[in-house]
C-alpha atoms as a PDB file:
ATOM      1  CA  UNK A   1      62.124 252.505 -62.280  1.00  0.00           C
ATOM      2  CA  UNK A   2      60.045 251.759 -59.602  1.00  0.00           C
ATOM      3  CA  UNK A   3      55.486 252.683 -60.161  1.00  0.00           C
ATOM      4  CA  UNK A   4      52.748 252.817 -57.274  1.00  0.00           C
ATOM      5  CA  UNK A   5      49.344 252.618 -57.849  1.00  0.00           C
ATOM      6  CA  UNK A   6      47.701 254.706 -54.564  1.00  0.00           C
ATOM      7  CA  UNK A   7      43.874 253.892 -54.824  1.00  0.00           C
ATOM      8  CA  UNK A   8      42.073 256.179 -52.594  1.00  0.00           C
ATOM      9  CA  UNK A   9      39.366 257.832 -52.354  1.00  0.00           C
ATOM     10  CA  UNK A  10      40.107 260.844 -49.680  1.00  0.00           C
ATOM     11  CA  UNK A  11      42.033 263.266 -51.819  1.00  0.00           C
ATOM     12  CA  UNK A  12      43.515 264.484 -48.425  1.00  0.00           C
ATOM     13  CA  UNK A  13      45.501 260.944 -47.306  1.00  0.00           C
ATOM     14  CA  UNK A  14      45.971 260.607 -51.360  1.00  0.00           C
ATOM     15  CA  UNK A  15      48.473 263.530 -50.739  1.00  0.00           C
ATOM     16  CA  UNK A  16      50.002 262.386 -47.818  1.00  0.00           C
ATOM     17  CA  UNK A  17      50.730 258.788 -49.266  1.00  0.00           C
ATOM     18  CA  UNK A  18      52.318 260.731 -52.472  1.00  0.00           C
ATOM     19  CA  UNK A  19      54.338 262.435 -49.981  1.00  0.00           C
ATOM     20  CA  UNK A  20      55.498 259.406 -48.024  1.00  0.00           C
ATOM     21  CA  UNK A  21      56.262 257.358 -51.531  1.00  0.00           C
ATOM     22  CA  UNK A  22      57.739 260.457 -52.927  1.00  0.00           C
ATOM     23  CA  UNK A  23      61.399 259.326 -51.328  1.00  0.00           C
ATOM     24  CA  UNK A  24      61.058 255.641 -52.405  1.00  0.00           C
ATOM     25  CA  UNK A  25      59.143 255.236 -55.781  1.00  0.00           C
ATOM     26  CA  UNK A  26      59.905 257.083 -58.580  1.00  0.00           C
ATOM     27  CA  UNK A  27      55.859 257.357 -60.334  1.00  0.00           C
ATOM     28  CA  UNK A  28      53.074 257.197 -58.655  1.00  0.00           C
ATOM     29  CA  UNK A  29      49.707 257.082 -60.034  1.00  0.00           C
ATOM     30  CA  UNK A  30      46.519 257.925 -58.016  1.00  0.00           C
ATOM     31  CA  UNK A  31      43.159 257.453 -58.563  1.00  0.00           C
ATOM     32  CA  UNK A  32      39.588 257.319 -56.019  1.00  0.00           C
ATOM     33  CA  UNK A  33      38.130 254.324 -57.285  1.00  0.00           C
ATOM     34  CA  UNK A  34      38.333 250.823 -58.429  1.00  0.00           C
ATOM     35  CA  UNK A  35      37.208 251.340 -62.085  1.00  0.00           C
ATOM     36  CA  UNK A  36      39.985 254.100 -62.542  1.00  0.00           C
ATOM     37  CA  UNK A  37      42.071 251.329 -61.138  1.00  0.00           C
ATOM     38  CA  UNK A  38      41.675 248.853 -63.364  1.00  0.00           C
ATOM     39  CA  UNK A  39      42.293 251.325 -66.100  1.00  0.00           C
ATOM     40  CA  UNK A  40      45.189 253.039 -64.966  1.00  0.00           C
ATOM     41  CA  UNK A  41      46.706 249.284 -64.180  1.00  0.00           C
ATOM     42  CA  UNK A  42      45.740 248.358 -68.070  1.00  0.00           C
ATOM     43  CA  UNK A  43      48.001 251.353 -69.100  1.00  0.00           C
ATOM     44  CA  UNK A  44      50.931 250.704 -66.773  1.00  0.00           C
ATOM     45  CA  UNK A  45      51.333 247.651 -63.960  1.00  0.00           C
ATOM     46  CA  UNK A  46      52.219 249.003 -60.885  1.00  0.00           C
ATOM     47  CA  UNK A  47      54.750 247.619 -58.625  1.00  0.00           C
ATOM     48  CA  UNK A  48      53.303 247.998 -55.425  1.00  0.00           C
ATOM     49  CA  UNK A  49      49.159 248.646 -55.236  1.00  0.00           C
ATOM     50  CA  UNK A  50      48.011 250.686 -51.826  1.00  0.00           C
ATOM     51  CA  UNK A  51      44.838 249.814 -51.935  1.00  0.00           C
ATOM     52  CA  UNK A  52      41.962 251.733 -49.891  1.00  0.00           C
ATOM     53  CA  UNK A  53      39.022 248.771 -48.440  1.00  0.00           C
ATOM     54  CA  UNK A  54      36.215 251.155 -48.465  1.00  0.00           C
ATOM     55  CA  UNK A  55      35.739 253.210 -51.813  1.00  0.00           C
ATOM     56  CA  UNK A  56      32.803 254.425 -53.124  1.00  0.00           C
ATOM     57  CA  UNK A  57      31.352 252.180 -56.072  1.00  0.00           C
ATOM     58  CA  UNK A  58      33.123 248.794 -56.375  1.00  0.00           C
ATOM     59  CA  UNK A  59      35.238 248.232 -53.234  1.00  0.00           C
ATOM     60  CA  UNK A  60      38.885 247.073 -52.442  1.00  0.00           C
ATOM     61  CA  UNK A  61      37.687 243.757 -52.114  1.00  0.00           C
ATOM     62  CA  UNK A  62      35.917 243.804 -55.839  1.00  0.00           C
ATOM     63  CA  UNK A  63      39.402 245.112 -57.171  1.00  0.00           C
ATOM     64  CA  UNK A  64      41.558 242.236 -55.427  1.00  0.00           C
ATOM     65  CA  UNK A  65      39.011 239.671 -56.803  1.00  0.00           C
ATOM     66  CA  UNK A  66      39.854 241.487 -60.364  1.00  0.00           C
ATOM     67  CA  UNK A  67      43.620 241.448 -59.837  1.00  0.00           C
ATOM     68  CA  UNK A  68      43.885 237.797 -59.123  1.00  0.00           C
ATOM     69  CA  UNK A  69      41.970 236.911 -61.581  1.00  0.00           C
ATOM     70  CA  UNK A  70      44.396 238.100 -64.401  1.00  0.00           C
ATOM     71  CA  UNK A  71      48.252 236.388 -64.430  1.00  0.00           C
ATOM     72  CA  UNK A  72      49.832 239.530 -65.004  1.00  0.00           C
ATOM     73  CA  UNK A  73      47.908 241.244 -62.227  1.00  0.00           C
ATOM     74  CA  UNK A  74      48.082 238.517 -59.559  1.00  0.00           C
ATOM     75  CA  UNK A  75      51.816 239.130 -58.530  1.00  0.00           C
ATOM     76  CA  UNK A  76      51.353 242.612 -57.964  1.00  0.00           C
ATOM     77  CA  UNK A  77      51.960 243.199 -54.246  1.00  0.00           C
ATOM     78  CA  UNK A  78      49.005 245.045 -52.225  1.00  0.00           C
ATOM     79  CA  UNK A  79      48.897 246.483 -49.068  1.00  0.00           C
ATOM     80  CA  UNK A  80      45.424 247.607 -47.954  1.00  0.00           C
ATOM     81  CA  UNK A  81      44.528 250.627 -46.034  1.00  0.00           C
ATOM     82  CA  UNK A  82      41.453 250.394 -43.639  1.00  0.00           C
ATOM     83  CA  UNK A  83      39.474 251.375 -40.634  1.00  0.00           C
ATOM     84  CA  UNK A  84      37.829 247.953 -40.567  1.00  0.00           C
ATOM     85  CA  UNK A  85      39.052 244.966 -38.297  1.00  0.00           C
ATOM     86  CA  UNK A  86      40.169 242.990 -41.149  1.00  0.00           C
ATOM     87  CA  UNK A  87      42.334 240.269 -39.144  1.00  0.00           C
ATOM     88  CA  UNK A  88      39.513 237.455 -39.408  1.00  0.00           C
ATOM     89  CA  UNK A  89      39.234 237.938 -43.163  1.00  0.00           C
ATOM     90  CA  UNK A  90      41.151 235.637 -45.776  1.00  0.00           C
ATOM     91  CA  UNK A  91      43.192 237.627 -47.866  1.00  0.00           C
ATOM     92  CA  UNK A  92      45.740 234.013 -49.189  1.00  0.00           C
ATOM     93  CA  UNK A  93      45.868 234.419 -52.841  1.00  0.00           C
ATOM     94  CA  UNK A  94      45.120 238.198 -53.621  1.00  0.00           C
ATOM     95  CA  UNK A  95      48.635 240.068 -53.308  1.00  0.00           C
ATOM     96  CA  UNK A  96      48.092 240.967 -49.823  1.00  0.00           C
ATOM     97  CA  UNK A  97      51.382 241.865 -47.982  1.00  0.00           C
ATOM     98  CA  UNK A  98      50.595 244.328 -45.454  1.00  0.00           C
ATOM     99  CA  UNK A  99      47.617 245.429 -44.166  1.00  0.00           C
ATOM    100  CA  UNK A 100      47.746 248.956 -42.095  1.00  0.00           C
ATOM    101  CA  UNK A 101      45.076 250.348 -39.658  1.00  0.00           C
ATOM    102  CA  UNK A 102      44.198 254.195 -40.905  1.00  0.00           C
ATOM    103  CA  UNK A 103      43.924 254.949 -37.292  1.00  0.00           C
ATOM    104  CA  UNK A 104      47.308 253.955 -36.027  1.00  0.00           C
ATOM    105  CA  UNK A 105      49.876 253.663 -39.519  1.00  0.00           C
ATOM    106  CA  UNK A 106      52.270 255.819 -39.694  1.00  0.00           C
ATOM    107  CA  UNK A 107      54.496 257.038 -42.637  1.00  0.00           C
ATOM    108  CA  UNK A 108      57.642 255.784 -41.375  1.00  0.00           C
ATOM    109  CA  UNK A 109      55.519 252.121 -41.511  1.00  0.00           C
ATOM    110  CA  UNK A 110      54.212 252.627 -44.680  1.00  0.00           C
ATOM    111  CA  UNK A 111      57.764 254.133 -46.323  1.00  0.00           C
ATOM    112  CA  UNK A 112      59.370 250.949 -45.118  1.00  0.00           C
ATOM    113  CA  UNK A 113      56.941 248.213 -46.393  1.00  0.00           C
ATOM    114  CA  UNK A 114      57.101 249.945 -49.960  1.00  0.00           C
ATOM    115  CA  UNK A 115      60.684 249.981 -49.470  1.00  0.00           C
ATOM    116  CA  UNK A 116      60.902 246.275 -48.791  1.00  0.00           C
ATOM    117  CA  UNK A 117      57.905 245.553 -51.536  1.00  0.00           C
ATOM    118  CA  UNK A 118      60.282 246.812 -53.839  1.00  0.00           C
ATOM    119  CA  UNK A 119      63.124 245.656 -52.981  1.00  0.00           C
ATOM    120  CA  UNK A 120      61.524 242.255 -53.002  1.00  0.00           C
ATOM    121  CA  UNK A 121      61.332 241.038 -49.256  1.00  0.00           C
ATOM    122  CA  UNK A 122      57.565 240.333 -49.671  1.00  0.00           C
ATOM    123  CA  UNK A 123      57.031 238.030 -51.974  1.00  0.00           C
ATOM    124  CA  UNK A 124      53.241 237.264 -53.410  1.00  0.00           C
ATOM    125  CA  UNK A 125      51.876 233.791 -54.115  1.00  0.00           C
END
Protein backbone atom coordinates (compact mmCIF):
# COMPACT_ATOMS: atom_id res chain seq x y z
CA UNK A 1 0.00 0.00 0.00
CA UNK A 2 1.46 2.85 -1.34
CA UNK A 3 0.81 6.85 1.00
CA UNK A 4 1.51 10.52 -0.38
CA UNK A 5 1.85 13.30 1.65
CA UNK A 6 0.65 16.47 -0.87
CA UNK A 7 1.69 19.66 1.16
CA UNK A 8 0.09 22.57 -0.39
CA UNK A 9 -1.26 25.36 0.32
CA UNK A 10 -3.68 26.30 -2.85
CA UNK A 11 -6.65 24.08 -2.19
CA UNK A 12 -7.22 24.36 -6.03
CA UNK A 13 -3.69 22.46 -7.33
CA UNK A 14 -4.27 20.31 -3.89
CA UNK A 15 -7.18 18.80 -6.00
CA UNK A 16 -5.56 18.45 -9.07
CA UNK A 17 -2.43 16.61 -7.54
CA UNK A 18 -5.13 14.18 -5.70
CA UNK A 19 -6.42 13.68 -9.06
CA UNK A 20 -3.14 12.96 -10.82
CA UNK A 21 -1.96 10.49 -7.72
CA UNK A 22 -5.39 9.09 -7.63
CA UNK A 23 -4.24 6.29 -10.46
CA UNK A 24 -0.86 5.55 -8.77
CA UNK A 25 -1.03 5.80 -4.88
CA UNK A 26 -3.49 4.27 -3.03
CA UNK A 27 -3.81 7.21 0.25
CA UNK A 28 -3.07 10.37 0.00
CA UNK A 29 -2.99 12.80 2.71
CA UNK A 30 -3.13 16.63 2.19
CA UNK A 31 -2.52 19.34 4.22
CA UNK A 32 -1.56 23.56 3.55
CA UNK A 33 1.20 23.86 5.78
CA UNK A 34 4.35 22.63 7.26
CA UNK A 35 3.15 22.21 10.91
CA UNK A 36 0.15 19.99 9.66
CA UNK A 37 2.98 18.24 7.95
CA UNK A 38 4.94 17.27 10.48
CA UNK A 39 1.90 16.00 12.24
CA UNK A 40 0.25 14.15 9.70
CA UNK A 41 3.95 12.50 8.94
CA UNK A 42 4.10 11.61 12.95
CA UNK A 43 0.78 9.65 12.40
CA UNK A 44 1.68 7.88 9.16
CA UNK A 45 5.22 8.18 6.98
CA UNK A 46 4.49 8.88 3.65
CA UNK A 47 6.12 7.32 0.77
CA UNK A 48 6.55 10.00 -1.49
CA UNK A 49 6.29 13.89 0.05
CA UNK A 50 5.13 16.66 -2.79
CA UNK A 51 6.20 19.32 -1.17
CA UNK A 52 5.00 23.05 -2.03
CA UNK A 53 8.43 25.80 -1.56
CA UNK A 54 6.32 28.70 -0.69
CA UNK A 55 3.65 28.08 2.16
CA UNK A 56 2.41 30.36 4.41
CA UNK A 57 4.09 30.08 8.01
CA UNK A 58 7.18 27.81 8.04
CA UNK A 59 8.23 27.12 4.43
CA UNK A 60 9.24 23.99 2.32
CA UNK A 61 12.63 24.66 3.08
CA UNK A 62 11.93 24.71 7.14
CA UNK A 63 10.09 21.26 6.59
CA UNK A 64 13.10 19.57 4.56
CA UNK A 65 15.50 20.87 7.30
CA UNK A 66 12.90 18.94 9.79
CA UNK A 67 12.76 15.78 7.69
CA UNK A 68 16.44 15.24 7.52
CA UNK A 69 16.93 15.79 10.67
CA UNK A 70 14.98 12.65 11.92
CA UNK A 71 16.33 8.90 10.53
CA UNK A 72 13.02 7.76 9.85
CA UNK A 73 12.10 10.91 7.96
CA UNK A 74 15.31 11.41 5.96
CA UNK A 75 14.64 8.59 3.31
CA UNK A 76 11.41 9.81 2.46
CA UNK A 77 11.59 10.90 -1.19
CA UNK A 78 10.45 14.68 -1.98
CA UNK A 79 9.74 16.32 -4.95
CA UNK A 80 9.16 20.08 -4.60
CA UNK A 81 6.70 22.17 -6.39
CA UNK A 82 7.68 25.87 -7.13
CA UNK A 83 7.53 29.05 -9.08
CA UNK A 84 11.01 29.99 -7.87
CA UNK A 85 14.30 29.34 -9.94
CA UNK A 86 15.53 26.84 -7.59
CA UNK A 87 18.43 25.28 -9.88
CA UNK A 88 21.34 27.24 -7.97
CA UNK A 89 20.09 26.02 -4.60
CA UNK A 90 21.62 22.84 -2.76
CA UNK A 91 19.07 20.48 -2.12
CA UNK A 92 22.10 17.06 -1.48
CA UNK A 93 20.92 15.50 1.63
CA UNK A 94 17.13 16.47 2.04
CA UNK A 95 15.10 13.75 -0.07
CA UNK A 96 15.01 15.83 -3.06
CA UNK A 97 14.27 13.79 -6.27
CA UNK A 98 12.48 15.94 -8.55
CA UNK A 99 11.92 19.32 -8.57
CA UNK A 100 8.91 20.64 -11.02
CA UNK A 101 8.29 24.26 -12.23
CA UNK A 102 4.35 25.17 -11.35
CA UNK A 103 4.41 27.03 -14.55
CA UNK A 104 5.38 24.36 -16.99
CA UNK A 105 4.71 20.56 -14.98
CA UNK A 106 2.39 18.70 -16.21
CA UNK A 107 0.39 15.69 -14.77
CA UNK A 108 1.64 13.19 -17.07
CA UNK A 109 5.34 14.43 -15.43
CA UNK A 110 4.27 14.38 -12.14
CA UNK A 111 2.17 10.76 -12.48
CA UNK A 112 5.41 9.30 -13.74
CA UNK A 113 7.99 10.50 -11.11
CA UNK A 114 5.53 9.17 -8.30
CA UNK A 115 5.31 6.17 -10.31
CA UNK A 116 9.05 5.65 -10.42
CA UNK A 117 9.40 7.08 -6.56
CA UNK A 118 7.49 4.20 -5.76
CA UNK A 119 8.58 1.82 -7.58
CA UNK A 120 12.01 2.69 -6.32
CA UNK A 121 14.01 4.21 -9.36
CA UNK A 122 14.91 7.30 -7.23
CA UNK A 123 16.70 6.45 -4.59
CA UNK A 124 17.44 9.13 -1.54
CA UNK A 125 20.78 9.49 0.23
Amino acid sequence: MSRALIVEDSSALTDCLRLILGSCVNEVDTCDSAIEAIQLINQHLPDVILLDVLLTGPDGFTLLNELASYQDTMQIPVILLSSLDLTHRRLDGYGVVQIFDKTTMRPEEIRQTVQAVLQKEYHVG
